[in-house]
Every structure is written in structure tokens, then in C-alpha cells.
Protein backbone atom coordinates (compact mmCIF):
# COMPACT_ATOMS: atom_id res chain seq x y z
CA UNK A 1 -16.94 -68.01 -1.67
CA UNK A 2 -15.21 -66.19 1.28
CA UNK A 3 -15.82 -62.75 1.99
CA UNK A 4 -13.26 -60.99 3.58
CA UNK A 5 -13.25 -56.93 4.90
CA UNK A 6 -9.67 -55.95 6.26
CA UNK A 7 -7.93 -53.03 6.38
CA UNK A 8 -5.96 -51.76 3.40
CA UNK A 9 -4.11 -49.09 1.59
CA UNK A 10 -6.44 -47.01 -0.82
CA UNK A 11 -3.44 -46.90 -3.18
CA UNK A 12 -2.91 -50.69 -4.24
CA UNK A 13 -2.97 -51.17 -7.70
CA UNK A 14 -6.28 -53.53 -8.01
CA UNK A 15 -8.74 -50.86 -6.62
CA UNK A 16 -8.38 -48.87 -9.57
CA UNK A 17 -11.84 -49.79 -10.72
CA UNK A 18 -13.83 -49.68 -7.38
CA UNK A 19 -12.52 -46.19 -7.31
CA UNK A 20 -12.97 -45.42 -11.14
CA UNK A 21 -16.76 -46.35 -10.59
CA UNK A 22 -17.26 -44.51 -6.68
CA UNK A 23 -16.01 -41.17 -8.62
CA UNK A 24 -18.41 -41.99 -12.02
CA UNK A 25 -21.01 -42.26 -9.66
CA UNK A 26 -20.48 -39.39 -7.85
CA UNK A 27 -20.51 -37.20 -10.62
CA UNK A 28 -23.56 -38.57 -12.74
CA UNK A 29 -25.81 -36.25 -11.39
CA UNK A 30 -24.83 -34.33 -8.43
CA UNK A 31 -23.20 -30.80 -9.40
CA UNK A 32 -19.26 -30.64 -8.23
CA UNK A 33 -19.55 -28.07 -5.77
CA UNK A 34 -21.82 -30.71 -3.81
CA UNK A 35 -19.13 -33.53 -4.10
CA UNK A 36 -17.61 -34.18 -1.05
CA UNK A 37 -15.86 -37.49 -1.90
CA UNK A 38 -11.94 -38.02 -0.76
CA UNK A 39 -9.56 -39.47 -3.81
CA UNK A 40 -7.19 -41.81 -2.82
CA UNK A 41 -4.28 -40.14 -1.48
CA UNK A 42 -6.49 -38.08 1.08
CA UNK A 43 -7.71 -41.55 1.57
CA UNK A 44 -4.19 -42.55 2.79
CA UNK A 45 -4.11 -39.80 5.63
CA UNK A 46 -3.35 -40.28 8.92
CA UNK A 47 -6.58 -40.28 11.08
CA UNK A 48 -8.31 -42.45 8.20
CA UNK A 49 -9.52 -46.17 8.13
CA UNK A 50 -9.74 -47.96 5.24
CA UNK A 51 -11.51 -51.08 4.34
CA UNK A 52 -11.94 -53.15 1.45
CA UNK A 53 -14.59 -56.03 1.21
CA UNK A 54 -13.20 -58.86 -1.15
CA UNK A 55 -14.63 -62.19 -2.49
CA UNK A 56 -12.15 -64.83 -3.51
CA UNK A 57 -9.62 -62.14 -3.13
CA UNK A 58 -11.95 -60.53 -5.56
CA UNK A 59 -12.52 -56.15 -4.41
CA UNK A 60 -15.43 -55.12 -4.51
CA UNK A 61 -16.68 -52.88 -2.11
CA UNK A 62 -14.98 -50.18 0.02
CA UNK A 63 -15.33 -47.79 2.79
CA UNK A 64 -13.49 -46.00 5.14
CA UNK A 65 -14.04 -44.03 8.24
CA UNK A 66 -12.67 -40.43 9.32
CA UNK A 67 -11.62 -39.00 12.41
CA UNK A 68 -13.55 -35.71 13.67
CA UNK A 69 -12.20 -35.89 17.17
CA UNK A 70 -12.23 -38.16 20.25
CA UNK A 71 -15.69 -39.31 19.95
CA UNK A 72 -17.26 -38.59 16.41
CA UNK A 73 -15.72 -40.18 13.27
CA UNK A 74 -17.43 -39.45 9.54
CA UNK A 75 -17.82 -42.37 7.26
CA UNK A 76 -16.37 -41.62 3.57
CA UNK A 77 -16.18 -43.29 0.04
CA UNK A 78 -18.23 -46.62 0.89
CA UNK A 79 -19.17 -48.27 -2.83
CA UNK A 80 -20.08 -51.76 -3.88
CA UNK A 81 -19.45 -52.48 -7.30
CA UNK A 82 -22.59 -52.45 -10.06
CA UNK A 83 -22.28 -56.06 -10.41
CA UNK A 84 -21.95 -56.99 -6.73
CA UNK A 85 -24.93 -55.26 -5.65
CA UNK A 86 -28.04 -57.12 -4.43
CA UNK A 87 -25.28 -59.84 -1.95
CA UNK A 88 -25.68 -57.62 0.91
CA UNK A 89 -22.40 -56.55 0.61
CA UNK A 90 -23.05 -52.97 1.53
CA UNK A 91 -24.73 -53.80 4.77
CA UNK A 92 -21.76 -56.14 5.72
CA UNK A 93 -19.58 -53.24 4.75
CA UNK A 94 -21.45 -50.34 6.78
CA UNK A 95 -21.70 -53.17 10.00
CA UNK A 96 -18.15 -52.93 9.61
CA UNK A 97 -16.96 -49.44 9.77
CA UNK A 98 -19.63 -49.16 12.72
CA UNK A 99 -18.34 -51.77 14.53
CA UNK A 100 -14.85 -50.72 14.10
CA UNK A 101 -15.83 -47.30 14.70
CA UNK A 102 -17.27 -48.39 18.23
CA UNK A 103 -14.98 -50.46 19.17
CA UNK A 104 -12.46 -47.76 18.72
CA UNK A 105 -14.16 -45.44 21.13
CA UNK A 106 -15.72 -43.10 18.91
CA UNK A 107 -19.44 -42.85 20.28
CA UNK A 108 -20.77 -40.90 17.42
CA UNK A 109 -20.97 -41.60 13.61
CA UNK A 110 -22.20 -39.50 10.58
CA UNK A 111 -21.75 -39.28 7.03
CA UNK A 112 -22.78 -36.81 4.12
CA UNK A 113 -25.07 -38.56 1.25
CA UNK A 114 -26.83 -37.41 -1.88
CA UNK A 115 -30.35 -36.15 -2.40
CA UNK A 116 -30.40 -37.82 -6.01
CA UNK A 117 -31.46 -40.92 -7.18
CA UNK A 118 -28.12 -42.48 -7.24
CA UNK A 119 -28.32 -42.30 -3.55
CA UNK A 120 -32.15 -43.67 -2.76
CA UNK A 121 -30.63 -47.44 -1.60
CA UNK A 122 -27.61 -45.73 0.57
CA UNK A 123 -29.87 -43.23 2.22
CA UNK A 124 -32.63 -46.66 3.31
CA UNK A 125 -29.11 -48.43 3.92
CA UNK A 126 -28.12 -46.13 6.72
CA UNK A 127 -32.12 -45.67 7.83
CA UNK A 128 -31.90 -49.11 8.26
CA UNK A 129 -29.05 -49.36 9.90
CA UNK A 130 -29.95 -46.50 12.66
CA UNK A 131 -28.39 -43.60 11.20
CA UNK A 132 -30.72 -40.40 11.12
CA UNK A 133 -30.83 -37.12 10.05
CA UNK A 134 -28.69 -34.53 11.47
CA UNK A 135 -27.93 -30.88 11.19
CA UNK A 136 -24.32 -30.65 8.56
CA UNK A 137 -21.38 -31.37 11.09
CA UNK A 138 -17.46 -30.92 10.58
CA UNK A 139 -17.44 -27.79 7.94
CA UNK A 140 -20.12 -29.05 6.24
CA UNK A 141 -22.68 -26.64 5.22
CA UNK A 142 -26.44 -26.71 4.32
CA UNK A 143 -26.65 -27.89 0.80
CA UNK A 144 -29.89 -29.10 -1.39
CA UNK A 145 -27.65 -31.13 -2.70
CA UNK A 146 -27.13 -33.60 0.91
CA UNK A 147 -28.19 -35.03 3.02
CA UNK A 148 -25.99 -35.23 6.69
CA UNK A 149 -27.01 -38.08 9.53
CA UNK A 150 -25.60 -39.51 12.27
CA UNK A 151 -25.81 -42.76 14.78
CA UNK A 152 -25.09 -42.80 18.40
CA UNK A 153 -22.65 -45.91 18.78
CA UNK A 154 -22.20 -47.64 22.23
């Protein structure tokens, strides 16, 4: 089964359900003043990447990436689908938007995550993947509620 990330528009009809589920799951258990997810349409905004990971022309994960300024970008909204979890799917996802990232000259990336259980396998994810923690960037403040890291790309 081919799996496919490209580029995309946030607003096409058939990602109603990716986002549906990335909002549910941002509001299970972290209190609203601590959600800093972007809806769709802010999705859309110039300065934004977005990407969509598909199967058989299947969606079923997303993520985008954020301009800060010349050299730092913040990566938003990345979800994999329930059922698609366990593929490595988000790791093919998160390789993406730092390799895009990179090769678009930004030499730093960060990205604002949960401290609740919902977020345990994202926050290993971007250990994993090099990311660390950081000090809130971008008009982020402190907040018990995240947790703010960053990579050095390049």
C-alpha cells in the first residue's frame, strides 16, 4: 500500500475526520486556556505548510509547519488517526516536516506539546527524534499545562 505525504490544503473536504479527532483529542483532558492548536482556516495562512500523509489515497495523518522568522519555524496540528497508529506513520510524518523545514532554510524547529497522558508517545516521538526541551518561544508563555522543545536543523 503506498504511502504518500504531499502538500495540501487544510480545507478539502475528506480531512474532516483527521481534524474532528486532532481537536477531540486536544480537548480530552487539557483545560482550553492551554490549547494552542490552529483550526483549519488559520491552517490555510500564508507562512504555513501543510502536509497530509495518505495510504491508498486513504488520510490519515497530518502536520504542518509555521513560520517564526528566517530561521525558526514551529511545528503545529501533527495527528495520526486512532486506527493508523502503531505503522510508524507519525515518525514518517515528523521526518517530513523536518526535512522540509531544513531544506527550506529554517535552522531551528520547535513545537508546543501536552503534559497529559494523551501526549506521553508525541513527547518520546520528538525525544527520539532530537527535539529537546526549551524555554516557551514565539508568545508562548510558561504553562503546567506544556511542554515547549526545539531541534537545531542543518
Amino acid at each position: 500500500m503506498p504511502v504518500v505525504i504531499a502538500e495540501e490544503s487544510p480545507l478539502a473536504d475528506d480531512l474532516a475526520l483527521l481534524f474532528d479527532r486532532h481537536t477531540a483529542d486536544m480537548h480530552a483532558d487539557t483545560p482550553p486556556e492551554s490549547i494552542h492548536m490552529m483550526d483549519r482556516s488559520q491552517l490555510a495562512a500564508p507562512g504555513i505548510r501543510f502536509f497530509v500523509l495518505r495510504e491508498d489515497g486513504v488520510p490519515l495523518a497530518m502536520g504542518a509547519f509555521k513560520r517564526i522568522d528566517a530561521g525558526h519555524a514551529e511545528i503545529k496540528s501533527m495527528h495520526v488517526l486512532t486506527e493508523a497508529r502503531g505503522k510508524g506513520l507519525s515518525r514518517a510524518m515528523l521526518e517530513h516536516l523536518v526535512g522540509q523545514a531544513g531544506a527550506e532554510g529554517y535552522r531551528r524547529l520547535s513545537l508546543e506539546t501536552g503534559v497529559q497522558p494523551t501526549f506521553v508517545a508525541a513527547r518520546g516521538l520528538y525525544e527520539r527524534a532530537g527535539f529537546v526541551t526549551c524555554a516557551p518561544f514565539e508568545g508562548y508563555k510558561e504553562d503546567p499545562n506544556s511542554v515547549f522543545m526545539t531541534k537545531l536543523l542543518g
